[in-house]
Protein backbone atom coordinates (compact mmCIF):
# COMPACT_ATOMS: atom_id res chain seq x y z
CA UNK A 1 169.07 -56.64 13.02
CA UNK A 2 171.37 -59.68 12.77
CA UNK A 3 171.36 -60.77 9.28
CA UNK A 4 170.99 -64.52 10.46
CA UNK A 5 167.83 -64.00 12.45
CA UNK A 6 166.35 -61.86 9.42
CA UNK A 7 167.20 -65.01 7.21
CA UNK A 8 165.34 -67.29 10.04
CA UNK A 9 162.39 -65.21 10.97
CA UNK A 10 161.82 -65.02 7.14
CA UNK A 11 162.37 -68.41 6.45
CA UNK A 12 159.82 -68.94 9.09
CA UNK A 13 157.07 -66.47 7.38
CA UNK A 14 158.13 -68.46 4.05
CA UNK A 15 157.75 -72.09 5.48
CA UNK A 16 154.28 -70.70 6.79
CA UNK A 17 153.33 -69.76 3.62
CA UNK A 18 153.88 -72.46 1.52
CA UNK A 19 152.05 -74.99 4.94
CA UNK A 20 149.31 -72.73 4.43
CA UNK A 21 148.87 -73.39 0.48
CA UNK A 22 150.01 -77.14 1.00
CA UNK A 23 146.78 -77.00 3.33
CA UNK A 24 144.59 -75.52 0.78
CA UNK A 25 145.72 -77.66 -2.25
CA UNK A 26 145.16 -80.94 -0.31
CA UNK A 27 141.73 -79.49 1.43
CA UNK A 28 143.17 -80.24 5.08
CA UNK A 29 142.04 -77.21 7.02
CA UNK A 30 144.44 -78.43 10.22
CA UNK A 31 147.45 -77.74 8.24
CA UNK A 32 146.38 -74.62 6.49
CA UNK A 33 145.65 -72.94 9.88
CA UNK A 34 148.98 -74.31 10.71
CA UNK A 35 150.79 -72.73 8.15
CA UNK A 36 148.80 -69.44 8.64
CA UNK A 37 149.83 -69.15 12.25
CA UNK A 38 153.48 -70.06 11.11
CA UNK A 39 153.36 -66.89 9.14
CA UNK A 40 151.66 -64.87 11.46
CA UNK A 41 154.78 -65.39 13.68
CA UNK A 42 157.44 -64.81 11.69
CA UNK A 43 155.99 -61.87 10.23
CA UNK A 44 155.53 -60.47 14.10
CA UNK A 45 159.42 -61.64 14.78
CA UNK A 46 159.84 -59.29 11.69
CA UNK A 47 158.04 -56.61 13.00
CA UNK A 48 159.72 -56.54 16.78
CA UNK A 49 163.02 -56.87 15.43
CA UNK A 50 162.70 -53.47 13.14
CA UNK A 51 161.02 -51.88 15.94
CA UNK A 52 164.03 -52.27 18.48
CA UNK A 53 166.54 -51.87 15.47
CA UNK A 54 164.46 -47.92 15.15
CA UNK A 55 164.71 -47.28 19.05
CA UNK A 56 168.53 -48.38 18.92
CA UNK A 57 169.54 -45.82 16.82
């Protein structure tokens, strides 16, 4: 995998995280879910990217 898009698809899951605690420290449940979806799909960007770097080689 391209070291740039690791960076960005990890930045992503990272950014989600810390929308997702944001959410829960101020009580607003909008941004929380927000933030948990953000995660979600940088995690799964993750996931597809080490699955075609396995088949590649």
């Amino acid at each position: 995998m391209d070291v740039g898009k690791k960076m960005a698809h990890t930045a992503e899951a990272v950014r989600g995280s810390a929308k997702k605690a944001l959410g829960r420290v101020t009580g607003n449940r909008r941004t929380q879910a927000e933030g948990r979806g953000a995660k979600a799909k940088g995690n799964a960007k993750q996931s597809g990217s080490k699955i075609r770097d396995a088949f590649r080689h």
